[in-house]
Protein backbone atom coordinates (compact mmCIF):
# COMPACT_ATOMS: atom_id res chain seq x y z
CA UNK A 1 0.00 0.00 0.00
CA UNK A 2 0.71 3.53 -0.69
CA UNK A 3 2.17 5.37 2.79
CA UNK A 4 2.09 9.42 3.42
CA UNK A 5 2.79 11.66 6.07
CA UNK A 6 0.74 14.89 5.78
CA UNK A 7 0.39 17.69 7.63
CA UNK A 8 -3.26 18.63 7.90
CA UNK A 9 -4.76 22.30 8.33
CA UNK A 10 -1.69 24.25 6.99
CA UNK A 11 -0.36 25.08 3.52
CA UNK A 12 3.48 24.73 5.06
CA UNK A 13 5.44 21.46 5.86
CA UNK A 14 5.85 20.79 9.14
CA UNK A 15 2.95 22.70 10.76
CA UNK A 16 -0.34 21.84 11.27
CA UNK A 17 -1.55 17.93 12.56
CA UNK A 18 0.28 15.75 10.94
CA UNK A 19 -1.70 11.79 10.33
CA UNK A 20 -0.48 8.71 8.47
CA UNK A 21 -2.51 7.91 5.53
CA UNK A 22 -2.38 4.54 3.73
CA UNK A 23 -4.25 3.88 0.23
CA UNK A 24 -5.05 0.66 0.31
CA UNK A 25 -4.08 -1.51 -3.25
CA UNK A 26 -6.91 -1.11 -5.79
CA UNK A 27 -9.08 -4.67 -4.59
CA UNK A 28 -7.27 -4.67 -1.87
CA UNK A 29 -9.19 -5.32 1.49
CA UNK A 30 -8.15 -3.75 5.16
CA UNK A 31 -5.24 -5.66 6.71
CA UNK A 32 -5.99 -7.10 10.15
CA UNK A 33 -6.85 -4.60 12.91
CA UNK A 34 -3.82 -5.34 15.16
CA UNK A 35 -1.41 -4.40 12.49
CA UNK A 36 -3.07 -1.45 11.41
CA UNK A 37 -3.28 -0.67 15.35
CA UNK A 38 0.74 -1.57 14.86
CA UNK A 39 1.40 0.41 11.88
CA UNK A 40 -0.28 3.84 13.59
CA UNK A 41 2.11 2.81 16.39
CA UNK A 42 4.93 2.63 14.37
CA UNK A 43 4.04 6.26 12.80
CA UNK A 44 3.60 7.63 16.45
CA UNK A 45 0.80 10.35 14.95
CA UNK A 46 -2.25 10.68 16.84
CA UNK A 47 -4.06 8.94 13.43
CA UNK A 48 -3.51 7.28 10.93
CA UNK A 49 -6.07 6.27 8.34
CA UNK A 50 -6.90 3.40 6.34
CA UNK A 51 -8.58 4.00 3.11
CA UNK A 52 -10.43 1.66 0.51
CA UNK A 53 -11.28 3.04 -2.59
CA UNK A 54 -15.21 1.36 -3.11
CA UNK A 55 -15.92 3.75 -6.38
CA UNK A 56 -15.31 6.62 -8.36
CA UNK A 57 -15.42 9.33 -5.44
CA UNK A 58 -16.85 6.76 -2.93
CA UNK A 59 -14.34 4.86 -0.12
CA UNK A 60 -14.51 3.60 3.06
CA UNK A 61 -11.83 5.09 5.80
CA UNK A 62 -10.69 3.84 9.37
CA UNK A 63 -8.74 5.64 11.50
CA UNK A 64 -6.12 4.02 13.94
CA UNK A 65 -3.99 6.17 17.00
CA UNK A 66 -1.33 4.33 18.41
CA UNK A 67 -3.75 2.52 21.32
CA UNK A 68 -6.84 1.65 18.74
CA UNK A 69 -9.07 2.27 16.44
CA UNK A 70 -11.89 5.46 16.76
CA UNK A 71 -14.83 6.19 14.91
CA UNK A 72 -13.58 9.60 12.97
CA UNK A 73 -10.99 11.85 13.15
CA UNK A 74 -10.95 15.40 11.45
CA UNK A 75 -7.30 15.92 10.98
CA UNK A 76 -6.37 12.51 9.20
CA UNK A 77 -9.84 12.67 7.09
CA UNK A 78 -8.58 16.15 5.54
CA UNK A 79 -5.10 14.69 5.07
CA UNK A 80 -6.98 11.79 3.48
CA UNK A 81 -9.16 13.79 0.92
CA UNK A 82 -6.07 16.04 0.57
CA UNK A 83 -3.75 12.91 -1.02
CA UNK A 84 -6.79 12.09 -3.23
CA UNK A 85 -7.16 15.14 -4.92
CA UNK A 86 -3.30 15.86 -4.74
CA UNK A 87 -2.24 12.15 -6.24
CA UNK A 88 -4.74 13.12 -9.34
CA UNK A 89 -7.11 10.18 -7.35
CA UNK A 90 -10.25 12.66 -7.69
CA UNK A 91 -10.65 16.33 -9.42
CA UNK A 92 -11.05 19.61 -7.42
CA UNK A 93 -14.47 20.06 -5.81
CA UNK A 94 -15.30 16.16 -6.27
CA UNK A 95 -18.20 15.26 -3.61
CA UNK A 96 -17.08 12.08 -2.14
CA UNK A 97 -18.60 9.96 0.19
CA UNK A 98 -16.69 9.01 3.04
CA UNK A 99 -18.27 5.42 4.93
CA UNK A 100 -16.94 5.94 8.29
CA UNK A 101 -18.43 4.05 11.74
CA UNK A 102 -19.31 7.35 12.54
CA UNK A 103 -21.69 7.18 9.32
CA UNK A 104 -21.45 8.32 6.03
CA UNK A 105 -20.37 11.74 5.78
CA UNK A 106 -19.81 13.82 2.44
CA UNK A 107 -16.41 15.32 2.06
CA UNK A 108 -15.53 18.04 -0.93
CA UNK A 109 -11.94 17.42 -1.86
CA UNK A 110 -9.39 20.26 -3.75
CA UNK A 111 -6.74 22.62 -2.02
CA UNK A 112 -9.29 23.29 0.52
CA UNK A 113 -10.86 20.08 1.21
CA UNK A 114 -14.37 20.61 3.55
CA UNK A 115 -15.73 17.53 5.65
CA UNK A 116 -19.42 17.18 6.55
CA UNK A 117 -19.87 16.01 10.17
CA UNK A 118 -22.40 14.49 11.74
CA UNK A 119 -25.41 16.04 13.30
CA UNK A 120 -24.97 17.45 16.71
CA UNK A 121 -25.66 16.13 19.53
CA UNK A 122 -25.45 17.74 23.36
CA UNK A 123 -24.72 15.03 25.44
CA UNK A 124 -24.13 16.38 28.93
CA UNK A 125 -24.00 19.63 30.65
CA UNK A 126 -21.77 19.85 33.96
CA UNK A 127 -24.49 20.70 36.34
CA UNK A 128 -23.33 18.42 39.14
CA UNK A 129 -20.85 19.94 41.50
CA UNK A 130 -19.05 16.88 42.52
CA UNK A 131 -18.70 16.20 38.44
CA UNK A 132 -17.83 20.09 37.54
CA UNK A 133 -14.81 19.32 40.73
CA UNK A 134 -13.81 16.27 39.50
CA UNK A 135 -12.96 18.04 35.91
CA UNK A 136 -11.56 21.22 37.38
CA UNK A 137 -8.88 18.52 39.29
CA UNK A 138 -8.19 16.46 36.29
CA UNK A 139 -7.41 20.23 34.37
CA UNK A 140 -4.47 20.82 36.90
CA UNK A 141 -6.30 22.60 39.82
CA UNK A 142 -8.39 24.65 37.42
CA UNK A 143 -10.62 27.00 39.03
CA UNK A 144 -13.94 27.65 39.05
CA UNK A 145 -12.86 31.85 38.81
CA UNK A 146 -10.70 30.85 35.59
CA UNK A 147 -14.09 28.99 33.89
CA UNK A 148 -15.87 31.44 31.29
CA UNK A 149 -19.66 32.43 31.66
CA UNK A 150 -20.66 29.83 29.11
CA UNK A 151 -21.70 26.03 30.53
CA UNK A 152 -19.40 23.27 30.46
CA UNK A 153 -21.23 20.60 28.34
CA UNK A 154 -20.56 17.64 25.95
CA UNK A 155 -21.20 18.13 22.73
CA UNK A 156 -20.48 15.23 19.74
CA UNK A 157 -20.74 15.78 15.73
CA UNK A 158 -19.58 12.28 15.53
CA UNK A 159 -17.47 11.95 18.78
CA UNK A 160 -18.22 13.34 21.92
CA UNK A 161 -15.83 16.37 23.49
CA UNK A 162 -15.78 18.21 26.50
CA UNK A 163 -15.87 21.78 26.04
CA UNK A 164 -14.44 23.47 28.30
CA UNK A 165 -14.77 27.29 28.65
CA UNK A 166 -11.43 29.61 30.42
CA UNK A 167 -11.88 32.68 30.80
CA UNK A 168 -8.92 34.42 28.55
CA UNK A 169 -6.72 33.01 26.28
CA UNK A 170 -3.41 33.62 28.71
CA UNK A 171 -5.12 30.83 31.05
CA UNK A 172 -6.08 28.67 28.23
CA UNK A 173 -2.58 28.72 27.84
CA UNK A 174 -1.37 28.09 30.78
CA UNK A 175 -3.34 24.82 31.25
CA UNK A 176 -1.53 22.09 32.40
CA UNK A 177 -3.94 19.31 33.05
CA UNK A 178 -2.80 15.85 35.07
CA UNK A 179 -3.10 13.40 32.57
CA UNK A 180 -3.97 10.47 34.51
CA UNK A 181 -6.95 12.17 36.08
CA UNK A 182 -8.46 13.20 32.91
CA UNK A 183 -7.61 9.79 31.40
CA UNK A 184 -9.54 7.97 34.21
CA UNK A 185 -12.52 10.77 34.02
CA UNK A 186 -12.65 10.81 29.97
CA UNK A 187 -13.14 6.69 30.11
CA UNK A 188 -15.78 7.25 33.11
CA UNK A 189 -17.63 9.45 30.87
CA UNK A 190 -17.05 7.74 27.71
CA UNK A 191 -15.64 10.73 25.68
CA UNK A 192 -12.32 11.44 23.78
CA UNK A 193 -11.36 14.45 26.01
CA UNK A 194 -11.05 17.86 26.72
CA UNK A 195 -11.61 20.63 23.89
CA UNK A 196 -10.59 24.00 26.10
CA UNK A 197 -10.88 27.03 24.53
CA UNK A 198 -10.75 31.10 25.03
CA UNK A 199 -13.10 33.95 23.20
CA UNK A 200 -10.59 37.16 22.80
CA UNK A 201 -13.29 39.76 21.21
CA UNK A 202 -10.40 41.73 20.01
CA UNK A 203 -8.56 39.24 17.49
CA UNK A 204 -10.21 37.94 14.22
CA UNK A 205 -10.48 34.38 15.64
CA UNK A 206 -13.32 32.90 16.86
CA UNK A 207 -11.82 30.99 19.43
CA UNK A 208 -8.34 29.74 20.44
CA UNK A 209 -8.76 25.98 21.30
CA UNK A 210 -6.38 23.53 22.95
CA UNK A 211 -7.92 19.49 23.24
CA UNK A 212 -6.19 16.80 25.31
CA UNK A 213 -6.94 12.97 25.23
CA UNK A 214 -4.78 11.12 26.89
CA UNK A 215 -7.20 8.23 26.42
CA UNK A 216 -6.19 7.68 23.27
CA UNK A 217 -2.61 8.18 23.91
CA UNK A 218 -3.06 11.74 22.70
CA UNK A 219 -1.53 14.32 25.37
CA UNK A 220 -2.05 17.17 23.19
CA UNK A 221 -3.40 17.69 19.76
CA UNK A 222 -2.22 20.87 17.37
CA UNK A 223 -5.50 20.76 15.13
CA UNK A 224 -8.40 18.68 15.39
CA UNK A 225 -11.33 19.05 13.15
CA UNK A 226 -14.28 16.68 14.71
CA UNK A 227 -13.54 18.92 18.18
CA UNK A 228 -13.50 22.22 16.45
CA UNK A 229 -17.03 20.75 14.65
CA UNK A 230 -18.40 20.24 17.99
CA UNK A 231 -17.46 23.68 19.53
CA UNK A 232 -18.93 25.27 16.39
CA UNK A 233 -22.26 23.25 17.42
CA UNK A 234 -22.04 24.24 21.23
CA UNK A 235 -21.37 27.60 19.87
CA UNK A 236 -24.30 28.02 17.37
CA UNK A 237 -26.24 26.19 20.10
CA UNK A 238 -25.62 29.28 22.66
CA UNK A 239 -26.51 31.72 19.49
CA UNK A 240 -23.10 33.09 19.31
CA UNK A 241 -22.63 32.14 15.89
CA UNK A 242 -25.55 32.20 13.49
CA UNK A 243 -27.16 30.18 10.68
CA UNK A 244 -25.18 30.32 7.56
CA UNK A 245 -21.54 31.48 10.19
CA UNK A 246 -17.98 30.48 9.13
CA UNK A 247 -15.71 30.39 12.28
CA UNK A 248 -12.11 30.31 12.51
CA UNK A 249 -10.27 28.52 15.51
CA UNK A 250 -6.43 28.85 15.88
CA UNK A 251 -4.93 25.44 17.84
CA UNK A 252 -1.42 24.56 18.37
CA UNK A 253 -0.15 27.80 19.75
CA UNK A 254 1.15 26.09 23.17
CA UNK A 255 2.73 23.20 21.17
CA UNK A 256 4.83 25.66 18.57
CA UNK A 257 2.71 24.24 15.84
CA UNK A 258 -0.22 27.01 15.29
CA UNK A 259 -3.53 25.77 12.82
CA UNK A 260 -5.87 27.10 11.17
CA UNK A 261 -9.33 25.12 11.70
CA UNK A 262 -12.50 26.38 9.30
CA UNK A 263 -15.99 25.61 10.31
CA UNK A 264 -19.08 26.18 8.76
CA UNK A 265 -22.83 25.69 9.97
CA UNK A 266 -26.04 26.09 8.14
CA UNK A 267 -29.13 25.09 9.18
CA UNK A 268 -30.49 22.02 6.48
CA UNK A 269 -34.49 21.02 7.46
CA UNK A 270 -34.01 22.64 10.96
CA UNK A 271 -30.50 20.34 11.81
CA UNK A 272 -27.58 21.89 11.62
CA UNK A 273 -25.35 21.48 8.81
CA UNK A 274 -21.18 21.73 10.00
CA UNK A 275 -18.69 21.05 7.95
CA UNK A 276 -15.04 21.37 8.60
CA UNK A 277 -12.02 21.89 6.73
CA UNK A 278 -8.67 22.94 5.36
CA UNK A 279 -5.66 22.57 3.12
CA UNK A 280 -3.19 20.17 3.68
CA UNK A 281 0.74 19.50 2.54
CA UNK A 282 1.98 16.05 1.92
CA UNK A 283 5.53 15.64 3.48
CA UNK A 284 7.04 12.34 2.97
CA UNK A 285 5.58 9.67 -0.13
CA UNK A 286 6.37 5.81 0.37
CA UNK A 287 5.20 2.29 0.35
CA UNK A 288 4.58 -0.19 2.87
């Protein structure tokens, strides 16, 4: 199989999220899990997808971090579409269907490639104070002072997220959660993790972010596009963005490796619509 490392949500080499992506051989069916679970491990990315090319601008994708396999991942799906249209696999602005086991979710490929997520869902809101103290621990001694005036709630457009408000963006980056507390509370809640993030109303972003899930092995990702989907929900969902909004979040400052996540949301029979996406720049070609 074909083997690339690409750096997803950034024009330039070495910024941005980088994910493994392997094109399967044309006929070719998905090895067994435990060496695609061993092949992600060997890569050391938070992702790595699999991908099965089932027609024209139709394939089937599974994405691997180094402990297991998850439903969906933003990041690696946008590195994904980004090959395809790069490799001359499909033409700018093909609509391709994407069969994930987080459903089947439409995905325009090109320079800019734009991934439709799955409908939102709010899944819990933080009401309980022993549950509210139980996060603020596992996020270092956080403080209920450094929270923002928005709820902390769950929110999933394919996998669930805590988001997490902080008040400004200098204690958003000065977060330094204990990683085996939010492990044991993001398995006890059955989520991926933490998606912090930081309104500054004086900077053209819409949020900074910063998401931690050391569940999956992932201490600290620098762009991740099914978290940034679900803070655009929880976000439209509190009417601070509006039907028909684009949103820009910038991720990655704390790790030196600053992205540029683009959300959209429009409202499609009364659900909301969100799509995600970016550009993406292959960095290494090989075979496996």
């Amino acid at each position: 199989m074909k083997l690339y490392i690409v750096d997803a949500f950034t024009e330039t080499p070495f910024g941005g999220n980088t994910a493994g992506v392997a094109l399967l051989e044309p006929g070719a069916g998905f090895p067994d899990d435990t060496w695609m679970r061993q092949l992600a491990a060997e890569l050391r990315y938070s992702e790595t997808a699999f991908v099965r090319r089932d027609g024209v601008t139709e394939f089937t994708v599974r994405y691997f971090t180094p402990a297991g396999e998850i439903d969906l991942c933003g990041h690696a799906t946008i590195a994904t579409f980004g090959v395809l249209f790069q490799e001359g696999l499909v033409p700018e602005g093909a609509r391709c269907l994407n069969h994930t086991k987080a459903g089947d979710l439409e995905v325009v490929a090109g320079k800019t490639v734009m991934m439709q997520m799955a409908s939102p869902r709010l899944v819990q809101t933080f009401d309980e104070a022993p549950l509210v103290k139980d996060l603020l621990a596992a996020m270092g001694g956080l403080t209920r002072e450094a929270l923002g005036t928005l709820p902390v709630q769950t929110f999933s457009t394919g996998l669930p997220d805590i988001l997490l408000p902080v008040r400004d963006v200098a204690m958003l980056q000065d977060l330094k959660p204990d990683m085996d507390a939010l492990n044991a509370l993001s398995e006890r809640l059955d989520v991926v993790g933490v998606h912090a993030f930081a309104i500054n109303p004086v900077d053209s972003y819409t949020a900074h972010v910063r998401n931690f899930a050391p569940r999956y092995d992932i201490p600290e990702e620098s762009a991740t596009g099914t978290s940034n989907a679900a803070l655009t929900a929880y976000l439209f969902h509190h009417g601070i963005i509006r039907d028909g909004g684009r949103c820009t979040f910038l991720q990655g400052e704390a790790m030196g490796r600053p992205s540029l996540i683009q959300t959209t949301v429009e409202l499609r029979a009364g659900v909301p619509d969100i799509r995600v996406g970016g550009p993406c720049a292959i960095v290494v070609r090989g075979s496996v």
